[in-house]
Every structure is written in structure tokens, then in C-alpha cells.
N, C-alpha and C. Protein backbone atom coordinates (compact mmCIF):
# COMPACT_ATOMS: atom_id res chain seq x y z
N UNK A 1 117.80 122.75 116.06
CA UNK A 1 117.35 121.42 116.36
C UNK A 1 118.39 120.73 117.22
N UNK A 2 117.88 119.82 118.13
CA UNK A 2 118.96 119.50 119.17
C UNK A 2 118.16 118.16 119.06
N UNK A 3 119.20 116.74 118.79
CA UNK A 3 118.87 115.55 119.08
C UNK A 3 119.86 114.67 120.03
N UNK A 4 119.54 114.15 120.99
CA UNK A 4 120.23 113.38 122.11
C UNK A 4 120.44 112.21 121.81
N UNK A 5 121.36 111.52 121.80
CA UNK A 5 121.81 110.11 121.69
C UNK A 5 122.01 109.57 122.83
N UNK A 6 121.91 109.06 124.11
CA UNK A 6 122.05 108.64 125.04
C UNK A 6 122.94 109.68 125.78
N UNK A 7 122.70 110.86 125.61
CA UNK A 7 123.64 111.92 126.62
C UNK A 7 124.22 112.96 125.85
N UNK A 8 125.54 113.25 125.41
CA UNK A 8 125.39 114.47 124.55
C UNK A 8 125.79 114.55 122.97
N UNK A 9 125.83 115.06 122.45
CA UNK A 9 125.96 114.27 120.68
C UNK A 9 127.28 115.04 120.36
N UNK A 10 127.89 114.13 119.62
CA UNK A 10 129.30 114.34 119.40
C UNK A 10 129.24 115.95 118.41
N UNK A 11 130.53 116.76 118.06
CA UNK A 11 130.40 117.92 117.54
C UNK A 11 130.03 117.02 115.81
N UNK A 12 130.66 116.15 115.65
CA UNK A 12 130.71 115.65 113.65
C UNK A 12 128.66 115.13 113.68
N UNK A 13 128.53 114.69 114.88
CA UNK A 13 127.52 114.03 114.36
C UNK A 13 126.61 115.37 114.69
N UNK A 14 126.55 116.10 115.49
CA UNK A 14 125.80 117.53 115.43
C UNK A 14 125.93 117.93 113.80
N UNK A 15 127.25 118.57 113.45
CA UNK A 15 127.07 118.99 112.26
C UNK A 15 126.45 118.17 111.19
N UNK A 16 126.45 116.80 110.80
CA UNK A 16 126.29 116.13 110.18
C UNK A 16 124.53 116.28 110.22
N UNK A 17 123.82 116.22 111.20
CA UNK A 17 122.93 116.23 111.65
C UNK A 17 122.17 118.00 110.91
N UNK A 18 123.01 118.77 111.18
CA UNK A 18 123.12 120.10 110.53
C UNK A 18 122.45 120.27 109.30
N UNK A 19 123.63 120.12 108.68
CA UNK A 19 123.82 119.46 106.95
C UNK A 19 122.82 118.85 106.59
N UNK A 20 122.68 117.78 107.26
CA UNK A 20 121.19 117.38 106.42
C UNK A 20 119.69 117.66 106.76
N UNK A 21 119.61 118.56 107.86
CA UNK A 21 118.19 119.59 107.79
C UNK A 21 118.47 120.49 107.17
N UNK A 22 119.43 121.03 106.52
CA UNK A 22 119.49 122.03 106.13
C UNK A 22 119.39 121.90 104.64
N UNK A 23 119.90 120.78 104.20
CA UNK A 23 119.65 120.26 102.68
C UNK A 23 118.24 119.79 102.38
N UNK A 24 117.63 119.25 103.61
CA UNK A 24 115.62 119.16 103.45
C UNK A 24 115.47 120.68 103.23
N UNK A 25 115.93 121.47 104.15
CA UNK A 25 114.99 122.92 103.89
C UNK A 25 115.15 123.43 102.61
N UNK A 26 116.74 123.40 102.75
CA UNK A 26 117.02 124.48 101.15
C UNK A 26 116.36 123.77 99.97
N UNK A 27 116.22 121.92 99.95
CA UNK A 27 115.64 121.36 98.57
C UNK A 27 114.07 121.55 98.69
N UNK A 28 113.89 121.11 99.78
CA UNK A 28 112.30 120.75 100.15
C UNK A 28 112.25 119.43 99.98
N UNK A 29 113.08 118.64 99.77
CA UNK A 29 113.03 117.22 98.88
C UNK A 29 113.81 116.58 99.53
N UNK A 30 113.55 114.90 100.40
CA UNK A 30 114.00 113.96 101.35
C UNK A 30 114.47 113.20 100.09
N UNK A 31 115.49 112.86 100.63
CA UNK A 31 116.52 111.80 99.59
C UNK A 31 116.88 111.14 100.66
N UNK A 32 116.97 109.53 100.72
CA UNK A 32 116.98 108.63 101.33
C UNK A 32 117.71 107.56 100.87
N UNK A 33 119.21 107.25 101.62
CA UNK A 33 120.47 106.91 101.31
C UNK A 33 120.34 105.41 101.67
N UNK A 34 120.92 104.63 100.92
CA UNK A 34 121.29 103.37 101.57
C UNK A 34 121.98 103.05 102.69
N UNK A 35 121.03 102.21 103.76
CA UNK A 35 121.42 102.15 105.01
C UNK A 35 123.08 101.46 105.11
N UNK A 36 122.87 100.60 103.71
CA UNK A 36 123.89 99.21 103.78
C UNK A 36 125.08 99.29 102.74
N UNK A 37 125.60 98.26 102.44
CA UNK A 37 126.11 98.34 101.27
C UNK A 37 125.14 97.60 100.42
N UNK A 38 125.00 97.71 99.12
CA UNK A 38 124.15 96.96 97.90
C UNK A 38 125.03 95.48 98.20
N UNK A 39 124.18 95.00 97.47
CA UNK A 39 124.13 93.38 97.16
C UNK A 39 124.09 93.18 95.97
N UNK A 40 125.14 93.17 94.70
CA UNK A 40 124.24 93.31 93.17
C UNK A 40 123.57 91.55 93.00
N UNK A 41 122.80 91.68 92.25
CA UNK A 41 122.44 90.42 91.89
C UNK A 41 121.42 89.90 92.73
N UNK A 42 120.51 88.87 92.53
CA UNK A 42 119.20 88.62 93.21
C UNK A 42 119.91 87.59 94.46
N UNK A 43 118.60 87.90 95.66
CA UNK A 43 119.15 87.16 96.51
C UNK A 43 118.17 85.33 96.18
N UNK A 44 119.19 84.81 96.83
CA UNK A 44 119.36 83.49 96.93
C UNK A 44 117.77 83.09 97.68
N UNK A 45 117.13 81.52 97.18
CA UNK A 45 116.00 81.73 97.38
C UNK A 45 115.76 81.84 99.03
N UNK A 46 114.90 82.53 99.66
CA UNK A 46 114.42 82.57 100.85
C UNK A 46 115.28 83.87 101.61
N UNK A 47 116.29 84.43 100.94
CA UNK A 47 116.90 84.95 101.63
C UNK A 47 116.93 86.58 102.26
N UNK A 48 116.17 87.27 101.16
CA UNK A 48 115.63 88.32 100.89
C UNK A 48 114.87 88.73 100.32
N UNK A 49 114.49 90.29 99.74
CA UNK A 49 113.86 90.48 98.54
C UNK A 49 114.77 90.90 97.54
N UNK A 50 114.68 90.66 96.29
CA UNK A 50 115.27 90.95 94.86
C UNK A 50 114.42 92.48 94.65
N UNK A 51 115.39 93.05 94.20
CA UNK A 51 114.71 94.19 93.66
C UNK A 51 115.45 94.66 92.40
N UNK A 52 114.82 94.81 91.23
CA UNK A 52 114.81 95.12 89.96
C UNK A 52 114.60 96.88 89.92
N UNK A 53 115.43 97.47 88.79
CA UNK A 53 115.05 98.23 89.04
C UNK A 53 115.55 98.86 87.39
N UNK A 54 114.96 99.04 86.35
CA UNK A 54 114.87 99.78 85.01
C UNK A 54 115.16 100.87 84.44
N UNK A 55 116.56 101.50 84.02
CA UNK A 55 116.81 102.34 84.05
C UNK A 55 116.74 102.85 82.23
N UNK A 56 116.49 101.30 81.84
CA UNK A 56 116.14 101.50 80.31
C UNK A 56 116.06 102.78 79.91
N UNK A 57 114.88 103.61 80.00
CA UNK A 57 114.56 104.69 79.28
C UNK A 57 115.80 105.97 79.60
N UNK A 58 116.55 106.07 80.55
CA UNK A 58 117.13 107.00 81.27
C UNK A 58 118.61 106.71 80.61
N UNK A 59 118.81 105.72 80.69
CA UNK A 59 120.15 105.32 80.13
C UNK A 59 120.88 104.23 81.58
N UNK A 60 121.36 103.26 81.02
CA UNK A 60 121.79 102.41 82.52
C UNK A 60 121.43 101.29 82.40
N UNK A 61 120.03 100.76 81.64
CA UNK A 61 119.63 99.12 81.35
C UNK A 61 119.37 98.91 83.13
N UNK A 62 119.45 97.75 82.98
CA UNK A 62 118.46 97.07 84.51
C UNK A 62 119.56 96.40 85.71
N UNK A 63 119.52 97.05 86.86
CA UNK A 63 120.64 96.66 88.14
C UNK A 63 119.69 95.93 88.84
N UNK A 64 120.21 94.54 89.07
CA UNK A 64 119.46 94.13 90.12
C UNK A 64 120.48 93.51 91.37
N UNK A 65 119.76 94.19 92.75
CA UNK A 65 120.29 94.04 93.82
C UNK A 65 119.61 93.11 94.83
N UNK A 66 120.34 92.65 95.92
CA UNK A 66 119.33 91.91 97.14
C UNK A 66 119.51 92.81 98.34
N UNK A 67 118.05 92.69 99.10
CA UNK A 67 117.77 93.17 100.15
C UNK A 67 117.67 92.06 101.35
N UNK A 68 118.73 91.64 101.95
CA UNK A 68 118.98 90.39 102.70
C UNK A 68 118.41 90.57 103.96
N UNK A 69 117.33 90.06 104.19
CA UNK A 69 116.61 89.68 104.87
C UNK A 69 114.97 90.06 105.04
N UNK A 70 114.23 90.41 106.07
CA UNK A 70 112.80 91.17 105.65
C UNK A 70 112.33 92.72 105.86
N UNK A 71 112.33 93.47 104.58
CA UNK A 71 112.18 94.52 104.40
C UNK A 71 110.30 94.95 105.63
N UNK A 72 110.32 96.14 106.09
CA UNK A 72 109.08 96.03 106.37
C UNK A 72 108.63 97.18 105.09
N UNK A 73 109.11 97.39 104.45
CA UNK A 73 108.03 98.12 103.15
C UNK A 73 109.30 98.14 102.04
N UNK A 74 108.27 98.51 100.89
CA UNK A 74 108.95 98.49 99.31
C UNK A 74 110.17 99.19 99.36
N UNK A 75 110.29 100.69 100.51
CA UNK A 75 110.79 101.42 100.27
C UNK A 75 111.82 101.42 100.51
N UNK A 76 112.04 100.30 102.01
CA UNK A 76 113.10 100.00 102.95
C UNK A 76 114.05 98.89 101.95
N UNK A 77 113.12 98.25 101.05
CA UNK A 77 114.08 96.70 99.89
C UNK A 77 114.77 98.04 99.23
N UNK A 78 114.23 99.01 98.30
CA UNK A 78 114.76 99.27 97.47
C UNK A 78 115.81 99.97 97.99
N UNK A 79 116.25 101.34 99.08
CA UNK A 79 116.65 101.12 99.62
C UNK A 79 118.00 100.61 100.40
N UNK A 80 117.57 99.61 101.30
CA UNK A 80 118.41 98.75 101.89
C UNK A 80 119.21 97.87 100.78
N UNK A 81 118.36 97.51 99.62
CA UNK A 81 119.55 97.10 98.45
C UNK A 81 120.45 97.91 97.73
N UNK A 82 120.64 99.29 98.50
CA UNK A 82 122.05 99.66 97.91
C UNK A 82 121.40 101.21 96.84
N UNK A 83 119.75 101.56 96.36
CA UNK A 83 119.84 102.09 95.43
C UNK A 83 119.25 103.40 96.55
N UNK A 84 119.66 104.70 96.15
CA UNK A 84 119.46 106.19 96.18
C UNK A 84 118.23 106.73 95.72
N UNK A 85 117.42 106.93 96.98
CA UNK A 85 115.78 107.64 96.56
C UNK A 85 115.39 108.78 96.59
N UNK A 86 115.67 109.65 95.66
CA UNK A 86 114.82 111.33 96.21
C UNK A 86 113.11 111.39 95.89
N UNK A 87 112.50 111.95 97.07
CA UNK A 87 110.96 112.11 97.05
C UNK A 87 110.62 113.17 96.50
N UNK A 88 109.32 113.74 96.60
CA UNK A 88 108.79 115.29 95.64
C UNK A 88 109.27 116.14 96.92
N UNK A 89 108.86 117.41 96.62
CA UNK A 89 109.09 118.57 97.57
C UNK A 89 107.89 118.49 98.80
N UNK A 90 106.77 118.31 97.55
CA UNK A 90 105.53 118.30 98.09
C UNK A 90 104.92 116.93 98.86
N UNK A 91 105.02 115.99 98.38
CA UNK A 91 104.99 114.87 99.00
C UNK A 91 106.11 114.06 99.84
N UNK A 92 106.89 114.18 99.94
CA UNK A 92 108.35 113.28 100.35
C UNK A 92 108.47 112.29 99.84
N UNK A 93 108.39 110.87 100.27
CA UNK A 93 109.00 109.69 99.91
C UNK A 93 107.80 108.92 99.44
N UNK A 94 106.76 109.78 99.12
CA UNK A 94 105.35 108.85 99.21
C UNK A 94 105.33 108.40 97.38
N UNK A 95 106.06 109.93 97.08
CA UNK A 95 106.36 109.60 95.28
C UNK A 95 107.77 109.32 95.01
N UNK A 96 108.19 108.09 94.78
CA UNK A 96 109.67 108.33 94.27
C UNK A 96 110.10 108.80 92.89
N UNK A 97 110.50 109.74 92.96
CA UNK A 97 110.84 110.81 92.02
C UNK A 97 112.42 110.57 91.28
N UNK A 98 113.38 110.14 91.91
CA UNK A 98 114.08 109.52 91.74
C UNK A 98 115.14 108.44 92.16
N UNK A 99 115.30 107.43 91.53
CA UNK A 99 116.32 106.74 91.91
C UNK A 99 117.86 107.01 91.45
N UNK A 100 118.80 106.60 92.00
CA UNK A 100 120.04 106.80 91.87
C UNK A 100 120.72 107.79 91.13
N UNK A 101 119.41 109.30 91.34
CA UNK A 101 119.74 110.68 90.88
C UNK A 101 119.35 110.41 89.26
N UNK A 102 118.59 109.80 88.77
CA UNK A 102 117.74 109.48 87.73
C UNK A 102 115.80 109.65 87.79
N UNK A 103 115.56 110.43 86.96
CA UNK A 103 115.67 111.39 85.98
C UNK A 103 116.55 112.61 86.74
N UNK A 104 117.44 113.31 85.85
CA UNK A 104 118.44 114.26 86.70
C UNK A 104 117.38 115.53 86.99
N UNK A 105 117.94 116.66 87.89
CA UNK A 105 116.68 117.24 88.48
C UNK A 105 116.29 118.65 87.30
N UNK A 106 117.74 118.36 86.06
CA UNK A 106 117.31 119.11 84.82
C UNK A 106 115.48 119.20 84.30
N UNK A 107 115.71 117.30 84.37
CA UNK A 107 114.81 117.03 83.47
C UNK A 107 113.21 116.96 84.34
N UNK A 108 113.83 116.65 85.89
CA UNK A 108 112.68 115.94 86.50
C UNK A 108 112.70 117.26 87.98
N UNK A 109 112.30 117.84 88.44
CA UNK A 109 112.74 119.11 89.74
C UNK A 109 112.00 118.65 90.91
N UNK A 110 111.17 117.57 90.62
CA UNK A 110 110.80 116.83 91.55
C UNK A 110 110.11 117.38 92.88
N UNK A 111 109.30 118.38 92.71
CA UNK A 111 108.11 119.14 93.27
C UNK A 111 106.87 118.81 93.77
N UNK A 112 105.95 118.51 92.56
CA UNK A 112 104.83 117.65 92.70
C UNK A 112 104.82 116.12 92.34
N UNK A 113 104.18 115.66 92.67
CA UNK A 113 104.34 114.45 91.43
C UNK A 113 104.40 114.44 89.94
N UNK A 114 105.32 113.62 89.86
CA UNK A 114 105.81 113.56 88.39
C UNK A 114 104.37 112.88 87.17
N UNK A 115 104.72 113.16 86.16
CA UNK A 115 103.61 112.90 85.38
C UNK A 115 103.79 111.67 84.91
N UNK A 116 102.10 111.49 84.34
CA UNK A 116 101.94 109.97 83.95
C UNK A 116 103.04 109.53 82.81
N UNK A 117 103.30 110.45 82.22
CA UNK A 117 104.19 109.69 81.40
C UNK A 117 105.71 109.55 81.44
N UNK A 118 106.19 109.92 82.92
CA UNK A 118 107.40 109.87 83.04
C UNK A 118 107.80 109.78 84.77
N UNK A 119 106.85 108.42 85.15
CA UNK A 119 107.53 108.73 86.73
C UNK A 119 108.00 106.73 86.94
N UNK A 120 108.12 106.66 88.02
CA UNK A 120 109.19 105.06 88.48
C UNK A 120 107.85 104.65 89.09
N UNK A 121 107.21 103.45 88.21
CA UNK A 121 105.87 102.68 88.56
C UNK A 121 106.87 101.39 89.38
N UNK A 122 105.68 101.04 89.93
CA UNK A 122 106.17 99.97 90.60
C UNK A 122 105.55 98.69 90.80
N UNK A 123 106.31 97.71 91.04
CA UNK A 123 105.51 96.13 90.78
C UNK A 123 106.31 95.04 91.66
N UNK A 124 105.37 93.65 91.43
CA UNK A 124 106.08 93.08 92.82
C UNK A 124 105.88 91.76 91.63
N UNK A 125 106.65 90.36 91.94
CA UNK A 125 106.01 89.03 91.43
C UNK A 125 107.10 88.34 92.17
N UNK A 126 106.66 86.97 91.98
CA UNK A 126 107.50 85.54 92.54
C UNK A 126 108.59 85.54 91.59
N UNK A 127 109.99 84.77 91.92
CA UNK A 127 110.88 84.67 90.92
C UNK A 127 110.36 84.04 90.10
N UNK A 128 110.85 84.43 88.85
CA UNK A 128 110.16 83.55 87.28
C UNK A 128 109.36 84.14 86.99
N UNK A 129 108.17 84.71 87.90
CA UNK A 129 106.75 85.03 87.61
C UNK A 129 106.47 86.08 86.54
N UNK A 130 105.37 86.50 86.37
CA UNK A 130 104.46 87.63 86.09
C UNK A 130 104.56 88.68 86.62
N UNK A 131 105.10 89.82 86.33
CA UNK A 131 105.08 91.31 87.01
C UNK A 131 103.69 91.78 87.29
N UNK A 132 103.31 91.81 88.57
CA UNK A 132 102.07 92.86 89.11
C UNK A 132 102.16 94.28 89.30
N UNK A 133 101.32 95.13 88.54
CA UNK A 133 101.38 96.40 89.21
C UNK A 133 101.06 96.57 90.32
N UNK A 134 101.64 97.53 91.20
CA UNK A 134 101.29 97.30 92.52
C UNK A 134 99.74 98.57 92.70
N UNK A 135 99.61 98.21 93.63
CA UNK A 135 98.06 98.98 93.95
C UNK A 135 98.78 99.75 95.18
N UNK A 136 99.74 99.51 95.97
CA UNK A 136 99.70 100.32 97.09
C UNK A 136 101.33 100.99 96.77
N UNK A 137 101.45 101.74 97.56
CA UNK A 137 103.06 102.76 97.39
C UNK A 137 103.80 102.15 98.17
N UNK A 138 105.56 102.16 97.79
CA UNK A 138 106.12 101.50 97.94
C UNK A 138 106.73 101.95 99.52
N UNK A 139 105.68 102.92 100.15
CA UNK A 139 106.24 103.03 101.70
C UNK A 139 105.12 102.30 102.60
N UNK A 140 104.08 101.79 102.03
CA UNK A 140 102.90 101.00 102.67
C UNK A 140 102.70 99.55 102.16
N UNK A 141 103.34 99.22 101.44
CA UNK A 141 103.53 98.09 100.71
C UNK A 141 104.92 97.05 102.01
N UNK A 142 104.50 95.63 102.03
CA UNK A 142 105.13 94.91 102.96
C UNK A 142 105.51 93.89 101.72
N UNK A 143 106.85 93.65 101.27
CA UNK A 143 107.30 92.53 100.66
C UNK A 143 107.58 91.49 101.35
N UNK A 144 107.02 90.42 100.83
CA UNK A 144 107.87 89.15 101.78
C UNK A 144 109.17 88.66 100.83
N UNK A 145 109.88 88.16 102.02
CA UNK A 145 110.75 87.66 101.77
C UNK A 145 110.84 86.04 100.59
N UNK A 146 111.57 86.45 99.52
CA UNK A 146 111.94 85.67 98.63
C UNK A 146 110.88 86.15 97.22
N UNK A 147 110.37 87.03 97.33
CA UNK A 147 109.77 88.04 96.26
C UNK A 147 110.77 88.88 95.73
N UNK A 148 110.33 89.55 94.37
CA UNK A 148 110.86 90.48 93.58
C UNK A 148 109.96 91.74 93.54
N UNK A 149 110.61 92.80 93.97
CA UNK A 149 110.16 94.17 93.50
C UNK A 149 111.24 94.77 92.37
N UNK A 150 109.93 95.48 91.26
CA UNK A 150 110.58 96.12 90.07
C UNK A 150 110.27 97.75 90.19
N UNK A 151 110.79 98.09 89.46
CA UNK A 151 110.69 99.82 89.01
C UNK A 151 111.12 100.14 88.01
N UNK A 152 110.79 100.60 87.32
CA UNK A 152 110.42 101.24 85.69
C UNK A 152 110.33 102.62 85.60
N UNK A 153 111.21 103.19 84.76
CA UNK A 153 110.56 104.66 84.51
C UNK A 153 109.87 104.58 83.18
N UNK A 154 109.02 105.63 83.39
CA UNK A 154 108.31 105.31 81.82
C UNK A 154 107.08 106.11 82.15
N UNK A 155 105.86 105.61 81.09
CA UNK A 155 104.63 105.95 81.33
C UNK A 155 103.91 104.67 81.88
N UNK A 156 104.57 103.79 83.29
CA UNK A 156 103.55 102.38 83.53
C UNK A 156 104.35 101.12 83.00
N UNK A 157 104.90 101.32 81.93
CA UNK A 157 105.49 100.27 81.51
C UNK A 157 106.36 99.00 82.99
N UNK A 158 106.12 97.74 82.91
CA UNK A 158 106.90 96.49 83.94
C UNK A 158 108.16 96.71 83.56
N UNK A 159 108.86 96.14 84.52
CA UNK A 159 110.54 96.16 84.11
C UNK A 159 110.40 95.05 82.76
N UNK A 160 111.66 95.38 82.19
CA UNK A 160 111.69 95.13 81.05
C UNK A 160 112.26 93.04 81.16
N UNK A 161 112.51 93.08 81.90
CA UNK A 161 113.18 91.09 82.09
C UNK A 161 112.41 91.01 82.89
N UNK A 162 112.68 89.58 82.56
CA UNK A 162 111.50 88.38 83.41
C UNK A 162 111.98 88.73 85.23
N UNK A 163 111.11 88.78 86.07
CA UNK A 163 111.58 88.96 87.61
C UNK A 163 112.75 87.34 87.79
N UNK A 164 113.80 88.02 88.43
CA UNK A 164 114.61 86.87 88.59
C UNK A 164 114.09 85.96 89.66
């Protein structure tokens, strides 16, 4: 594979470039790094999206980070706020299979989609509000800015605190 950057690509960023087709092939499985540094704590009103994220059942209790400014999908807040996404083998990023290397790939190998009773559901609400399950996936899903997105592992279960 040969990718051009405005003329010829440096030898680190070739290899680098290497390395990580080569870690899609050998896993089968896209893991998708934070662009940024995290933000812990919700952002300030208007400023971003808040994203919640439930690690309750796994061990870890609940991190919440900001995604400062406007995400164009669920996938880009969660994400761009700092947290670590691996997709299925079979699907990529369409199932998130795990966050921040949770469920470990002991428990979870992250192939097909994970089962109903143990995959990262997802939900959106206003600060303060009511947690919604979401109807669409969190790579077609558009948050606006000054909303909360949650994630839960479980069987469905909302994050466990009120959306900040």
C-alpha cells in the first residue's frame, strides 16, 4: 500500500502506516484511537458534547469526558473525548465491541456482534434529562452540541447517573 501526502511520505510515517494495516489484517478488527487528548468531566454548557460512558459491570464505575466542539457522529464524541474503540472483525466500527479495551478480548474476541446480553448500548439526553435509547448507531447518529451521549455495557441497561 502506498499513500501520498503532498509528495513523498516520510520513512516513520510509511512504517507507521505499515503497522497499522497490518494490525487490521492480522486482527480483522479496526480500533479507533483518540484523535485528541480527553477532556475528563462534562463540557461546559454549549460547548460540546458530554459523553458518559459505564464501565459499572466491567469494573471502572462511570468516566465522563467532553468532546469540545461539534462531533459529526456518536462515534467521532466518543472518540474525540479521549475514549479507545475496537469494532467486530465482521462488522468494523458499526458494532462497538469495545471501549477502552473493555470487555478484554478473553472475555469478548469481538468477531460478530456481541450478544444481547453483553454488548455497549447506547443513548443520548439533554443535561439533567432522561436517557434515550438510541434507534440509530453511533457512526450515523449526529449529536448536537451541548447534549449527552451514554454507553453501558450490559444487556440494554442506561448509564447508571443522571446525564450531566
Amino acid at each position: 500500500m502506498t499513500v501520498h501526502f503532498g509528495g513523498t511520505m516520510t520513512s516513520t510515517l510509511r512504517r507507521t502506516v505499515s503497522t497499522v494495516v497490518a494490525a487490521i489484517a492480522a486482527t480483522g478488527a479496526l480500533v479507533l484511537a483518540s484523535p485528541s487528548a480527553a477532556h475528563a468531566a462534562a463540557c461546559s454548557a454549549g460547548s460540546g458534547v458530554t459523553v458518559v460512558v459505564d464501565f459499572g459491570s466491567l469494573g471502572g464505575g462511570v468516566v465522563t469526558n467532553c468532546y469540545p466542539g461539534d462531533p459529526a457522529t456518536g462515534l467521532a464524541a466518543l472518540t474525540g473525548s479521549g475514549f479507545t474503540v475496537t469494532g467486530t472483525q465482521r462488522w468494523g466500527l458499526a458494532f462497538v465491541c469495545r471501549i477502552n479495551g473493555k470487555p478484554t478480548a478473553a472475555t469478548e474476541p469481538c468477531v460478530n456482534t456481541p450478544p444481547a446480553s453483553a454488548y455497549w448500548s447506547y443513548w443520548h439526553a439533554a443535561p439533567g434529562g432522561a436517557w434515550t435509547y438510541s434507534s440509530s448507531g453511533a457512526s450515523s447518529f449526529n449529536p448536537a452540541i451541548g447534549t449527552v451521549e451514554g454507553w453501558r455495557f450490559g444487556s440494554g441497561q442506561q448509564p447508571s447517573i443522571t446525564a450531566p
